[in-house]
Protein backbone atom coordinates (compact mmCIF):
# COMPACT_ATOMS: atom_id res chain seq x y z
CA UNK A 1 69.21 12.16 -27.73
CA UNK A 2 68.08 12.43 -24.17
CA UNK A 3 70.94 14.84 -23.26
CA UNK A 4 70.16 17.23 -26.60
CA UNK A 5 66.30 17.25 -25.31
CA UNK A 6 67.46 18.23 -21.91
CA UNK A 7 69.78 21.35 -23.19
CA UNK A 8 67.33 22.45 -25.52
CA UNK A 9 64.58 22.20 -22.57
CA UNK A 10 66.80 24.49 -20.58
CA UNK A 11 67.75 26.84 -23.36
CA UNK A 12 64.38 27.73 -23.35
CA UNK A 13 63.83 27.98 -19.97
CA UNK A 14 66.66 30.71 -19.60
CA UNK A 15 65.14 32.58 -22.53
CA UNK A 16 61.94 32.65 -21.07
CA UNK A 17 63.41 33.74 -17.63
CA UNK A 18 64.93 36.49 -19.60
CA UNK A 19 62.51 38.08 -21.72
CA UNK A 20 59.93 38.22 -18.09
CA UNK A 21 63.07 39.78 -16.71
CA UNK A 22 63.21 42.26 -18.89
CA UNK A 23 58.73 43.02 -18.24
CA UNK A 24 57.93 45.26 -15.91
CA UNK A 25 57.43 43.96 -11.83
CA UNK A 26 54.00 44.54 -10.30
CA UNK A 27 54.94 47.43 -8.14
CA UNK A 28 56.30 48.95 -11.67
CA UNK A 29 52.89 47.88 -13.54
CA UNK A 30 50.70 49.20 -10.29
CA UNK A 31 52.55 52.64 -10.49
CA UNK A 32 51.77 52.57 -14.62
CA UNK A 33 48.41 51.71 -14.29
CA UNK A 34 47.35 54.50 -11.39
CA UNK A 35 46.43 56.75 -14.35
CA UNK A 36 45.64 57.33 -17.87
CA UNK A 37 47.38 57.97 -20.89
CA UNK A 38 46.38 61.87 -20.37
CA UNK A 39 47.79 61.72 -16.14
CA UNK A 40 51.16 62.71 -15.35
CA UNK A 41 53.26 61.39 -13.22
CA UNK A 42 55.37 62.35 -10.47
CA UNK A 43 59.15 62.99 -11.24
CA UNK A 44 61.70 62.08 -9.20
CA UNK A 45 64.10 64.58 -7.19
CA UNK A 46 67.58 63.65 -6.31
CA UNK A 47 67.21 65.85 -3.06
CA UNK A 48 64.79 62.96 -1.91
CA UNK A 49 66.92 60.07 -0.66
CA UNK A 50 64.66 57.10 -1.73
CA UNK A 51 64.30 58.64 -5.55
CA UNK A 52 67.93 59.24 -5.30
CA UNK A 53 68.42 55.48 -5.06
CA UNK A 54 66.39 54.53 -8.31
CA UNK A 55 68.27 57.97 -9.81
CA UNK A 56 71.33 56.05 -9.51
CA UNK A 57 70.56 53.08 -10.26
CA UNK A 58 71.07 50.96 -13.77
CA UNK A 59 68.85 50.22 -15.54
CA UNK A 60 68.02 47.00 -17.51
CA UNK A 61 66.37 46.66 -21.42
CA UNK A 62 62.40 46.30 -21.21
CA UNK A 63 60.55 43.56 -23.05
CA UNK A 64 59.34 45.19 -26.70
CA UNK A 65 56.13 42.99 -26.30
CA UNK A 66 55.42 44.43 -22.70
CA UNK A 67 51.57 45.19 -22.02
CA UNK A 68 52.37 48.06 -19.86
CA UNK A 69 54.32 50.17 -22.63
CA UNK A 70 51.69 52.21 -24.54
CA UNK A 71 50.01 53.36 -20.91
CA UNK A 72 53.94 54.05 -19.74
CA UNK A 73 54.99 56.16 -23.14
CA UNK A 74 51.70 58.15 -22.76
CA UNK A 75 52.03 58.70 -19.09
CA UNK A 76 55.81 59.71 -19.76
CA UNK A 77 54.61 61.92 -22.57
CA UNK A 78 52.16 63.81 -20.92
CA UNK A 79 54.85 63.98 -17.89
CA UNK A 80 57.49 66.05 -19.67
CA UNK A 81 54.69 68.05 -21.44
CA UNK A 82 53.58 69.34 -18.38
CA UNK A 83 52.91 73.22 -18.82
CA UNK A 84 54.10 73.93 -15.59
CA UNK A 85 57.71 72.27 -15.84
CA UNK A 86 58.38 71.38 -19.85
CA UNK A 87 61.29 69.36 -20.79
CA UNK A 88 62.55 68.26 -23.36
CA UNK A 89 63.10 64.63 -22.54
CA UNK A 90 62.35 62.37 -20.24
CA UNK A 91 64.13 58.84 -18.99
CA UNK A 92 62.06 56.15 -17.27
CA UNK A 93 64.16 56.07 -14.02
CA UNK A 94 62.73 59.82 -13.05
CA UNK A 95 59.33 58.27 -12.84
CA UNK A 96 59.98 55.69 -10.65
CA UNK A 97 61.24 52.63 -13.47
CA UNK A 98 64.45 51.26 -14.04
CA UNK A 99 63.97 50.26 -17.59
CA UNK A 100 66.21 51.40 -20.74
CA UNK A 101 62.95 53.21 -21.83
CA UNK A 102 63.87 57.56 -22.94
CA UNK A 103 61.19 59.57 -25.06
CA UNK A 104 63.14 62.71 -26.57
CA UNK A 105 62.41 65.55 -28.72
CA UNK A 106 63.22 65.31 -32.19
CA UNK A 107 64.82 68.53 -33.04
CA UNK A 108 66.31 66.72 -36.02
CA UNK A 109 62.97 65.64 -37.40
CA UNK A 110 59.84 68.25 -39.09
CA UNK A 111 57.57 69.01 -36.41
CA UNK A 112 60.17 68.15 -33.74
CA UNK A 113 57.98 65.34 -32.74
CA UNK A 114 58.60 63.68 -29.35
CA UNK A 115 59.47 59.87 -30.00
CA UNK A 116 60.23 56.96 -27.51
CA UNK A 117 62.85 55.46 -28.06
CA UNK A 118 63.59 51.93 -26.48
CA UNK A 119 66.64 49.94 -25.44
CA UNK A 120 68.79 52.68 -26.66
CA UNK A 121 72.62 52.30 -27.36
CA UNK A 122 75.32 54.89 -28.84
CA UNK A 123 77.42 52.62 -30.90
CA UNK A 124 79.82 55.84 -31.39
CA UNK A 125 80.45 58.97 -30.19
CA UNK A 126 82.58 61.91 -31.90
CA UNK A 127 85.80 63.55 -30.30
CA UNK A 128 84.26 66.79 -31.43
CA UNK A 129 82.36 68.43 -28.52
CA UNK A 130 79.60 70.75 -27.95
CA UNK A 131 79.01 73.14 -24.56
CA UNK A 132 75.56 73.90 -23.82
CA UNK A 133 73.37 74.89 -21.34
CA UNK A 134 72.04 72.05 -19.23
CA UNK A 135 68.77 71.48 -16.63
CA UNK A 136 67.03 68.51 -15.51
CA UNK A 137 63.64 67.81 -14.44
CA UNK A 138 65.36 65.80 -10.91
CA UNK A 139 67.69 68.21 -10.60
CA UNK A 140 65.31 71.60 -9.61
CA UNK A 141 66.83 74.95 -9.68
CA UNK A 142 69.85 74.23 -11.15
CA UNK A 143 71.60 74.39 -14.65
CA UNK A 144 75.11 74.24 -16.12
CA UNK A 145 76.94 74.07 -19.32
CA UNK A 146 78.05 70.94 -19.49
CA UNK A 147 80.48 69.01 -22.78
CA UNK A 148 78.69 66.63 -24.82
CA UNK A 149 79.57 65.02 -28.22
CA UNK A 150 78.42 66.90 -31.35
CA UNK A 151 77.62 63.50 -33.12
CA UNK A 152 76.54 59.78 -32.32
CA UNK A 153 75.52 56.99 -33.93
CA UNK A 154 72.76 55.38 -31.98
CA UNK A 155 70.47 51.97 -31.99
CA UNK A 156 67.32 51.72 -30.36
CA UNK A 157 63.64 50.19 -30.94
CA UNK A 158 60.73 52.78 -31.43
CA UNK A 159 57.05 52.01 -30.08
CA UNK A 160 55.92 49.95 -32.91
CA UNK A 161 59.21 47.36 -32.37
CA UNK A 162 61.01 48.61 -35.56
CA UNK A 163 64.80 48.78 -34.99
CA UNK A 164 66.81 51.99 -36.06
CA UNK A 165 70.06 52.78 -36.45
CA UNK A 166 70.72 56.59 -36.79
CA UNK A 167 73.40 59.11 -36.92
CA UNK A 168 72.08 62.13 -35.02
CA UNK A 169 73.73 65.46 -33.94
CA UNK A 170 73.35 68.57 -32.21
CA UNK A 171 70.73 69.41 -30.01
CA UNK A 172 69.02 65.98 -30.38
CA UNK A 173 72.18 64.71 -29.36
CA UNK A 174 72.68 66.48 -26.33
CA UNK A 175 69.09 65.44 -25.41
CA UNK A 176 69.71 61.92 -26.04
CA UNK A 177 73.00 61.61 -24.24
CA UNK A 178 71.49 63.55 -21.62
CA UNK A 179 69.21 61.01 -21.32
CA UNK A 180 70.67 57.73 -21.66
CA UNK A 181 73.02 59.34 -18.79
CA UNK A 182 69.94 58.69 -16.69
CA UNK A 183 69.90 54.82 -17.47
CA UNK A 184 73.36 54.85 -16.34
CA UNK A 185 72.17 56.21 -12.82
CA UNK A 186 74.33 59.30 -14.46
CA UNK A 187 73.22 62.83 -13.42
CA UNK A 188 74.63 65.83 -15.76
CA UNK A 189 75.72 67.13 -12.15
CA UNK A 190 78.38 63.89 -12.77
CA UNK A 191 79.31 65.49 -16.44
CA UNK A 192 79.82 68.80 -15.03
CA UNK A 193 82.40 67.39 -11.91
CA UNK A 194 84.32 65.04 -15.07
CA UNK A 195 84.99 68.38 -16.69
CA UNK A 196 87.11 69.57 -14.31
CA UNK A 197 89.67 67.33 -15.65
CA UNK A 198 91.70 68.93 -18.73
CA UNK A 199 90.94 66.71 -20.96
CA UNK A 200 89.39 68.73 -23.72
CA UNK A 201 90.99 71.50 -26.13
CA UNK A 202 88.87 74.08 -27.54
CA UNK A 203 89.17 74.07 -31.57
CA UNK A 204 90.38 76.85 -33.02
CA UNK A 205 89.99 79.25 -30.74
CA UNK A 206 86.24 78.64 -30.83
CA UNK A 207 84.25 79.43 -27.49
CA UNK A 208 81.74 76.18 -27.23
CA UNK A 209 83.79 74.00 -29.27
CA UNK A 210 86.15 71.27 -28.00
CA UNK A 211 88.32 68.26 -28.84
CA UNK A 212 88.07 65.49 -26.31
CA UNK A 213 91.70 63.49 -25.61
CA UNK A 214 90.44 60.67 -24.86
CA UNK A 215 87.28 58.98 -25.19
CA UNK A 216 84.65 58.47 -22.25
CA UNK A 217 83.58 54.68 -21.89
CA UNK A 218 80.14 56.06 -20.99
């Protein structure tokens, strides 16, 4: 009896550790909380050798039930709505956050809403690939067509907590690799070196359509 107390006691224990793993730090909460829903925040550039090291670093799933999230998804939102430099997506690492935490625009959806999507996952990818033209908010001044599969299916939580799983395609899934690359510490610089490698076919003769040999882990 004594010994099933003492598991269960630290079962707990390393759940609770967990789940205020996965909550933002206070340096992470201070940087939220330095503005308002409506205040943008400063993106990180890869040029810049201390954003280059949260760039490339991986990030880890953020708590659903976090306090800081509805200040962070506004901040974010207002971030890659900025007039002067407009995006199209946004990952949490480019404003300073390690946390599986992207907010993309919903080409796919009426209104082309942006959503935030959190913890996100691509449970499959298709062999059938798309080249388009590619730019990043970290990456200034520079752009490049860069191989992406036409179709995934993806997981992820939305702002309320609801779970979703979802086949998207096309442009919305370009963004969305594009920026779950990010949480990976990936860059689509990284994309653009890996196609160097002939690994791809074009079908049918067709200019910006390809069939990948062999399928990326990431």
């Amino acid at each position: 009896m004594k010994k099933i107390i003492v598991t269960s006691f630290l079962l707990l224990f390393a759940i609770g550790t967990q789940a205020q793993s996965l909550r933002l730090n206070e340096s992470e909460k201070a940087l939220v909380s330095s503005g308002t829903k409506k205040d943008m925040m400063r993106v990180l550039q890869i040029t810049n050798e201390a954003d280059a090291k949260i760039l490339r670093g991986v990030s880890t799933d953020v708590n659903l039930k976090d306090e800081s999230l509805p200040l962070l998804i506004g901040r974010m939102l207002a971030t890659v709505k900025d007039p002067a430099n407009t995006g199209v997506g946004i990952a949490a690492p480019q404003i300073g956050i390690n946390k599986n935490l992207i907010l993309i625009q919903r080409f796919d959806k009426p209104g082309e809403p942006f959503e935030a999507l959190l913890n996100p996952k691509i449970r499959w990818r298709s062999a059938l690939l798309r080249k388009g033209a590619e730019g990043c908010l970290s990456i200034a001044d520079k752009r490049g067509d860069v191989l992406r599969s036409y179709t995934l299916e993806i997981t992820y939580y939305d702002a309320d907590g609801k779970f979703h799983d979802e086949i998207i395609e096309g442009f919305t899934a370009v963004i969305f690799q594009h920026e779950t690359d990010h949480l990976l510490g990936i860059l689509f610089t990284d994309r653009l070196e890996q196609q160097t490698i002939p690994d791809y076919q074009p079908l049918n003769g067709e200019v910006n359509f390809f069939v990948e040999h062999k399928q990326r882990r990431n």
